[in-house]
C-alpha atoms as a PDB file:
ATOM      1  CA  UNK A   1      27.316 -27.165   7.728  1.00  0.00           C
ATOM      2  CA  UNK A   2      28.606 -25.494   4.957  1.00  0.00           C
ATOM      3  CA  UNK A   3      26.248 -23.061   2.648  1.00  0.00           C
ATOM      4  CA  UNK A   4      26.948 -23.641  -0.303  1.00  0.00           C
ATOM      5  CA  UNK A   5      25.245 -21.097  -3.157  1.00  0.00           C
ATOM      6  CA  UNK A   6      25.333 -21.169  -7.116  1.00  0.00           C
ATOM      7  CA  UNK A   7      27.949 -19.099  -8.797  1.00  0.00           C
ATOM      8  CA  UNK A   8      26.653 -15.555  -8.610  1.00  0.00           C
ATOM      9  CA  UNK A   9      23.108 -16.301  -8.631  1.00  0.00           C
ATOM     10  CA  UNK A  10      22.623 -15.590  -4.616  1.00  0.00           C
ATOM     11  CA  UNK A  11      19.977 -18.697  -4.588  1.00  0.00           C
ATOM     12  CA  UNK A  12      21.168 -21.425  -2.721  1.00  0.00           C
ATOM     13  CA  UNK A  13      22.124 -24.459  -4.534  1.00  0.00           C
ATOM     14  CA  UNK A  14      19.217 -27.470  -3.817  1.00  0.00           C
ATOM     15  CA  UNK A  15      16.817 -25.271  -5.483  1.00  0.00           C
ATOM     16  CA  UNK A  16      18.513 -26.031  -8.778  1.00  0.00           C
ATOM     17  CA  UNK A  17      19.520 -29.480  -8.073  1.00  0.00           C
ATOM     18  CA  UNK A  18      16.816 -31.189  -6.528  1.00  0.00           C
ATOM     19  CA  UNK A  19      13.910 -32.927  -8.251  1.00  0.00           C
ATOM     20  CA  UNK A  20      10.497 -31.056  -7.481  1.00  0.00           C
ATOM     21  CA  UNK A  21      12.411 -28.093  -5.301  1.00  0.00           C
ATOM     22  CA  UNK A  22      10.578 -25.038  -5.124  1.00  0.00           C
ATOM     23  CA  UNK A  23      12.137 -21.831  -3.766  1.00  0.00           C
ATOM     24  CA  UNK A  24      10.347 -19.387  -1.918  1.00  0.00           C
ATOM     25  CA  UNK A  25      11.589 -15.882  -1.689  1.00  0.00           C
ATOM     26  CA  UNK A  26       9.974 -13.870   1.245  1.00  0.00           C
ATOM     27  CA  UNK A  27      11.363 -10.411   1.367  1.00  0.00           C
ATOM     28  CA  UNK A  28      10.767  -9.794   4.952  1.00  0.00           C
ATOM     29  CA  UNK A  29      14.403  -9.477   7.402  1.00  0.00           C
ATOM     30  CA  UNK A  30      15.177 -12.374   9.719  1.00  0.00           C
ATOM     31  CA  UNK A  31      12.454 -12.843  11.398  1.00  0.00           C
ATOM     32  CA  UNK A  32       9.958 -13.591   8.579  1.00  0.00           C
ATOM     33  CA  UNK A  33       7.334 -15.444  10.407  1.00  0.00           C
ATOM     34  CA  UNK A  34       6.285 -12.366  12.271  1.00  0.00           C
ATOM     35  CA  UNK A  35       7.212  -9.405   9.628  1.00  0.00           C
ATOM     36  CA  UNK A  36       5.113 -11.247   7.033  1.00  0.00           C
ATOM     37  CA  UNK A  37       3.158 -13.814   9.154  1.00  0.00           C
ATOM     38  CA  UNK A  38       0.335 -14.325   5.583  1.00  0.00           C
ATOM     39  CA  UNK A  39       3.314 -15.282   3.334  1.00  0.00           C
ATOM     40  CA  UNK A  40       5.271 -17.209   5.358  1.00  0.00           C
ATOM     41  CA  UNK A  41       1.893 -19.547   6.414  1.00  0.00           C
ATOM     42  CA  UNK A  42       0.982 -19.335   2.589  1.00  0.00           C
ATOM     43  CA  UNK A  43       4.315 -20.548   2.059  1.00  0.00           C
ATOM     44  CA  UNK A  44       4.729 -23.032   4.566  1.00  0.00           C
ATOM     45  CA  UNK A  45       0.850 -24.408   3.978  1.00  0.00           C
ATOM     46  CA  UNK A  46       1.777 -25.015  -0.001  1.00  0.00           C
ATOM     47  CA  UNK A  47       5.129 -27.007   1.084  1.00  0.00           C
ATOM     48  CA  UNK A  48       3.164 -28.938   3.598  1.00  0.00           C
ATOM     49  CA  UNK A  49       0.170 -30.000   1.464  1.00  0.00           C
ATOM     50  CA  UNK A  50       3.079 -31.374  -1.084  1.00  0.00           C
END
């Protein structure tokens, strides 16, 4: 698949083109379920319960 990301904003581009898309910036490295375990389950818990 192809990443495709909005001209020079660095966010990629179904956060700004999708109905009811929320983007969730966790500045954490790769591996952000175990650098910052609390925001990526606050995160993930707030997507889930929709």
């Amino acid at each position: 698949m192809i990443s495709r990301r909005s001209a020079g904003s660095g966010i990629p581009w179904p956060a700004d083109r999708l109905a009811d898309a929320r983007l969730v910036t966790i500045t954490a490295g790769h591996l952000v379920h175990v650098t910052a375990p609390e925001a990526y389950l606050d995160a993930v818990n707030t997507f889930l319960a929709g």
